[in-house]
N, C-alpha and C. Protein backbone atom coordinates (compact mmCIF):
# COMPACT_ATOMS: atom_id res chain seq x y z
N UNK A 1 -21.98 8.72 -77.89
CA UNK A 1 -21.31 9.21 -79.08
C UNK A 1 -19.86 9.56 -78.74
N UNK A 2 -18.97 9.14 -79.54
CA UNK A 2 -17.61 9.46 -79.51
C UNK A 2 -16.99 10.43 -80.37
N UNK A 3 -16.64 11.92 -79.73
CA UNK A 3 -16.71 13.02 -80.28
C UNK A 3 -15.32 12.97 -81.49
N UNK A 4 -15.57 13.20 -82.61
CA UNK A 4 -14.68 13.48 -83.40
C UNK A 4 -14.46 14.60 -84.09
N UNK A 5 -12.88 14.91 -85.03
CA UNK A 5 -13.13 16.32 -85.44
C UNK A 5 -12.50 16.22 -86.64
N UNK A 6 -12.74 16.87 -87.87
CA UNK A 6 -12.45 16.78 -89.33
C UNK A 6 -11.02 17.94 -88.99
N UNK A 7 -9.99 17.06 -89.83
CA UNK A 7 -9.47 18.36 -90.40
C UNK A 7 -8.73 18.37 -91.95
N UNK A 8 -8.39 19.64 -92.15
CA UNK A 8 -7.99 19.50 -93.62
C UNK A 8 -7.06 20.34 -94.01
N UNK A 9 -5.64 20.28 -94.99
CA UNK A 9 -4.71 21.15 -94.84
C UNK A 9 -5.03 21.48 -96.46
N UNK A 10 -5.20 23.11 -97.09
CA UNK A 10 -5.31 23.11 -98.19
C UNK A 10 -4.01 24.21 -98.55
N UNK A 11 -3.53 24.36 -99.63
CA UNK A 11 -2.73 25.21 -100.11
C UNK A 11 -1.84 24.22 -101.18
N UNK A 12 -0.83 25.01 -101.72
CA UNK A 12 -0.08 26.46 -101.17
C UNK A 12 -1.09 27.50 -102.03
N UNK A 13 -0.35 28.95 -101.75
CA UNK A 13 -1.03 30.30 -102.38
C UNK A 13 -0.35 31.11 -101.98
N UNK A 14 -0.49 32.21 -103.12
CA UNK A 14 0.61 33.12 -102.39
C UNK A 14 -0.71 34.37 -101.20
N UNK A 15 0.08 34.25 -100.29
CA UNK A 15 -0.80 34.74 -99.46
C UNK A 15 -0.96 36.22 -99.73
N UNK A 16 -0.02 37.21 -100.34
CA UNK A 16 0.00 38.83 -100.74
C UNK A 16 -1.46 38.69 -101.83
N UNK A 17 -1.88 37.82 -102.34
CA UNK A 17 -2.61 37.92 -102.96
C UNK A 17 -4.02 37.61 -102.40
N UNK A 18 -4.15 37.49 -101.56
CA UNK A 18 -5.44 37.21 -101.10
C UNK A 18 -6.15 38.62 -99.94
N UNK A 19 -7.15 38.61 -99.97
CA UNK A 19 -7.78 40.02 -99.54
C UNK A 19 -7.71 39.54 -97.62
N UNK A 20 -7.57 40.72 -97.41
CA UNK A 20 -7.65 40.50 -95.87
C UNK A 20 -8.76 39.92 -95.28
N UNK A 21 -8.48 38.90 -94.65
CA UNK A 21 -9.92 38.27 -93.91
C UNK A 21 -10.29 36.91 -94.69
N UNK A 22 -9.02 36.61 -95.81
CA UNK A 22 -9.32 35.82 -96.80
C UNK A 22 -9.65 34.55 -95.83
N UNK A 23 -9.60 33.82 -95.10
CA UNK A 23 -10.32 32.83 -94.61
C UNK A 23 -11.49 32.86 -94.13
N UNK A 24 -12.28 33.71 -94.05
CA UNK A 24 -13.64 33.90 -93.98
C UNK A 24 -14.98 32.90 -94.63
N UNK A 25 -14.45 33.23 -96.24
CA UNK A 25 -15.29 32.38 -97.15
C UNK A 25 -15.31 31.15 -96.72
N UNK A 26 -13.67 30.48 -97.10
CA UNK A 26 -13.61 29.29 -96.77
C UNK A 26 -14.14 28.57 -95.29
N UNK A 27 -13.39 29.05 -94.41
CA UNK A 27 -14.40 28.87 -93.18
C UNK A 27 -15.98 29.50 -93.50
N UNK A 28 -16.49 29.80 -93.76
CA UNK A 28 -18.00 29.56 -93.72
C UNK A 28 -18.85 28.75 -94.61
N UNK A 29 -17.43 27.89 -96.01
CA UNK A 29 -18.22 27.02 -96.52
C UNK A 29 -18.17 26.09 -95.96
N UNK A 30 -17.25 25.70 -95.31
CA UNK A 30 -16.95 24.74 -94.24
C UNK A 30 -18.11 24.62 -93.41
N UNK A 31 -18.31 25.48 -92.72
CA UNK A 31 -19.28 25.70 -91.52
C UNK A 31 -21.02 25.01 -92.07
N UNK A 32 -20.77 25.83 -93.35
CA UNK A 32 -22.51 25.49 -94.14
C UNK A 32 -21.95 23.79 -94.28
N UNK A 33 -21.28 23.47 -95.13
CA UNK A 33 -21.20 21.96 -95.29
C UNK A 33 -21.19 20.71 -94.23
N UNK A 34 -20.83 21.49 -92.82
CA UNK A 34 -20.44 20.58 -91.67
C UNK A 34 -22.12 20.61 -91.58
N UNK A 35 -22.91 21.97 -91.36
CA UNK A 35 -24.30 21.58 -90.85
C UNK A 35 -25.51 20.54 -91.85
N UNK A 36 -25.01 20.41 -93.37
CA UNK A 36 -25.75 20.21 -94.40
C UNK A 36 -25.29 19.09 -94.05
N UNK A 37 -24.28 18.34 -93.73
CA UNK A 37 -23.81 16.80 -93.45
C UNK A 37 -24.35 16.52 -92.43
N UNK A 38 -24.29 17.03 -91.19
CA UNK A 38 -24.38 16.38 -89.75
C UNK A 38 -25.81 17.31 -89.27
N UNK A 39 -26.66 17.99 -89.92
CA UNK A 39 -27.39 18.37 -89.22
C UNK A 39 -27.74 19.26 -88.27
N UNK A 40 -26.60 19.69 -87.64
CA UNK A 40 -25.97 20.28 -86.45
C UNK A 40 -24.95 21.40 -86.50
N UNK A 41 -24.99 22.00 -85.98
CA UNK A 41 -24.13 23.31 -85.94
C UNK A 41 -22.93 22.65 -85.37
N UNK A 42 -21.64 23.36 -85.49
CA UNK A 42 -20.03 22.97 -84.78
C UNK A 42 -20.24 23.73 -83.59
N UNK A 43 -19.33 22.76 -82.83
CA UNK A 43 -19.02 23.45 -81.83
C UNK A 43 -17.51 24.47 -81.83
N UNK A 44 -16.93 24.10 -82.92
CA UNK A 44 -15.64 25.11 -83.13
C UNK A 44 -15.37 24.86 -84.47
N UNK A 45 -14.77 25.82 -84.84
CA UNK A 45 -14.47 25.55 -86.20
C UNK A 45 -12.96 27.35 -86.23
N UNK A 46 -11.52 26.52 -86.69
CA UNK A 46 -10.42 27.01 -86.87
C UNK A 46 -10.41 27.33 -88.04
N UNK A 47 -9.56 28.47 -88.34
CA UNK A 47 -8.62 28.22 -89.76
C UNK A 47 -7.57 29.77 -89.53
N UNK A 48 -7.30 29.41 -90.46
CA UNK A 48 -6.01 30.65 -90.66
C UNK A 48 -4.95 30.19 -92.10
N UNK A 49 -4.03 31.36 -92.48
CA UNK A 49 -3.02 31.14 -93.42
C UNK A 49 -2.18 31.65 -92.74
N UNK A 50 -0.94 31.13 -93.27
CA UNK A 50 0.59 31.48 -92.52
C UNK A 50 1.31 30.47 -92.18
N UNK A 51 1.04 28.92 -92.39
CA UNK A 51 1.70 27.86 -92.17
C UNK A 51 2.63 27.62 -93.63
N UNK A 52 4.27 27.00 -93.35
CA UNK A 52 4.59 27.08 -94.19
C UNK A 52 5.02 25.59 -94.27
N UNK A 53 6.18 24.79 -95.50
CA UNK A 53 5.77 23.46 -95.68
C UNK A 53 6.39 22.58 -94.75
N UNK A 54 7.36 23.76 -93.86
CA UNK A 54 7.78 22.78 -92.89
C UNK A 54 6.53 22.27 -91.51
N UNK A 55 5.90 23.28 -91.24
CA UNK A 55 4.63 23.58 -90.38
C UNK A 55 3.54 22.32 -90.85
N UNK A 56 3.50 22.33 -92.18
CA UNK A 56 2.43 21.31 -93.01
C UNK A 56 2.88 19.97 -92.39
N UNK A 57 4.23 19.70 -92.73
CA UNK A 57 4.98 18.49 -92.56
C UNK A 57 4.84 18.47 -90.93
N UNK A 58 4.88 19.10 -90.35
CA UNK A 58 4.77 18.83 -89.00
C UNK A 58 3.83 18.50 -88.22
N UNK A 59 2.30 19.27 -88.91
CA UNK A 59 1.17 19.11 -88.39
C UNK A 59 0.58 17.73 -88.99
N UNK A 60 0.70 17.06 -90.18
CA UNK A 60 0.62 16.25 -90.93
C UNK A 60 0.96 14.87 -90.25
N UNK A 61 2.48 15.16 -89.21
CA UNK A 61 3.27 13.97 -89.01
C UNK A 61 2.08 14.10 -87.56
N UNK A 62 2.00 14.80 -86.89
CA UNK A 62 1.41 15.01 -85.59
C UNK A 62 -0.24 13.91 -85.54
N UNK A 63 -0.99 14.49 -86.82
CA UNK A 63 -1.98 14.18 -86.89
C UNK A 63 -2.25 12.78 -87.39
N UNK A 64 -1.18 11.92 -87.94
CA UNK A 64 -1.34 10.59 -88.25
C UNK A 64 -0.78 9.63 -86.87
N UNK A 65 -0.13 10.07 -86.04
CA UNK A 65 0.11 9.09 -84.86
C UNK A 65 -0.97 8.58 -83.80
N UNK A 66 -0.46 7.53 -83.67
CA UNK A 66 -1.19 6.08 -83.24
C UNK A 66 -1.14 6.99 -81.92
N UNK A 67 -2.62 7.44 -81.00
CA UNK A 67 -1.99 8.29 -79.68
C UNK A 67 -1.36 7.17 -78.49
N UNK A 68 -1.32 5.80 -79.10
CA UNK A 68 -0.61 5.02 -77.96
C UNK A 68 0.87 5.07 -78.94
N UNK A 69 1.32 5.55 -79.29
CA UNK A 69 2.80 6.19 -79.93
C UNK A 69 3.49 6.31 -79.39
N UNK A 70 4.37 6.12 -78.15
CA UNK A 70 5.59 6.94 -77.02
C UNK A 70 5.53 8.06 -77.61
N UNK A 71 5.61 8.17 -79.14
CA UNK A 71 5.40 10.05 -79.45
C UNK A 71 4.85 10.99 -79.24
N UNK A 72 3.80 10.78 -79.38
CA UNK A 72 2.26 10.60 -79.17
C UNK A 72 2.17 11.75 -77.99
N UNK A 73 2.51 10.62 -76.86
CA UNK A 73 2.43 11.04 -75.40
C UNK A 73 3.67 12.18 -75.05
N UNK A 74 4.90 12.70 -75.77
CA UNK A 74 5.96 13.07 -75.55
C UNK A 74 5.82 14.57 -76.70
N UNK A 75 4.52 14.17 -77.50
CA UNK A 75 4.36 15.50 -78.25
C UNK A 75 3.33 16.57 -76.78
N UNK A 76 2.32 15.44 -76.74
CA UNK A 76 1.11 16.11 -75.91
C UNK A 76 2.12 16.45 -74.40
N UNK A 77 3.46 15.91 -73.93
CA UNK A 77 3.71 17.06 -72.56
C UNK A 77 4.46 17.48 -73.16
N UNK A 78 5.17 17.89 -74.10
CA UNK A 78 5.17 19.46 -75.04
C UNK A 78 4.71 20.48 -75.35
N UNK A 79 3.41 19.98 -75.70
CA UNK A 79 2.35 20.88 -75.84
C UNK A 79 1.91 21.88 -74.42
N UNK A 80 1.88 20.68 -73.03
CA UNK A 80 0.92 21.02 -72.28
C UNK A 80 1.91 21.63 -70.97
N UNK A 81 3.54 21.52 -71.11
CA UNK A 81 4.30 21.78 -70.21
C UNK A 81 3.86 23.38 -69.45
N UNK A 82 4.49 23.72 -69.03
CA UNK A 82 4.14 24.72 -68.13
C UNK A 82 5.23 25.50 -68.45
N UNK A 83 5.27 26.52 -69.25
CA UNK A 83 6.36 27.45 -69.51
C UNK A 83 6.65 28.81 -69.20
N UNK A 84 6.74 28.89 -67.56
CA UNK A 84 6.73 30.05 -66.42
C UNK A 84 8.13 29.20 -65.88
C-alpha cells in the first residue's frame, strides 16, 4: 500500500467569532468520516485557524507541485535546513 494523505483548505470566517477550541468539531467530523470511509482509524489528523490568504495561496501553490519540480526539491531543503 502506498500511504496517502487528504487535505482540505476551508474558510474564510471571521475568527473573533468562533468559540475557543473552534476546530474541535470540525476535526472530529473529519476524524468520524475518515473511519466511516476507510474503515480504519488515522494515524494523524491536523487542523487549526489563523492562516491568512496569502498563507492559503502558498500552501495551495506548495501542495499542487509535481515533487520532481526543481521547486519541489528547493521548497523541501527549506523546510528541512538546519537553523542553529
Amino acid at each position: 500500500m502506498k500511504p496517502e494523505y487528504w487535505h482540505c483548505i476551508i474558510g474564510p470566517t471571521d475568527r473573533d467569532k468562533l468559540q475557543v477550541g473552534g476546530d474541535f468539531p470540525m476535526r472530529t467530523a473529519v476524524e468520524n468520516a475518515f473511519w466511516r470511509l476507510t474503515g480504519h482509524h488515522e494515524e494523524s489528523c491536523w487542523s487549526g485557524w489563523g492562516y491568512d490568504e496569502e498563507h492559503v495561496q502558498i500552501l495551495v501553490s506548495v501542495c499542487i507541485l509535481n515533487k520532481h519540480d526543481p521547486r519541489f526539491s528547493k521548497i523541501k531543503q527549506i523546510l528541512y535546513e538546519d537553523n542553529e
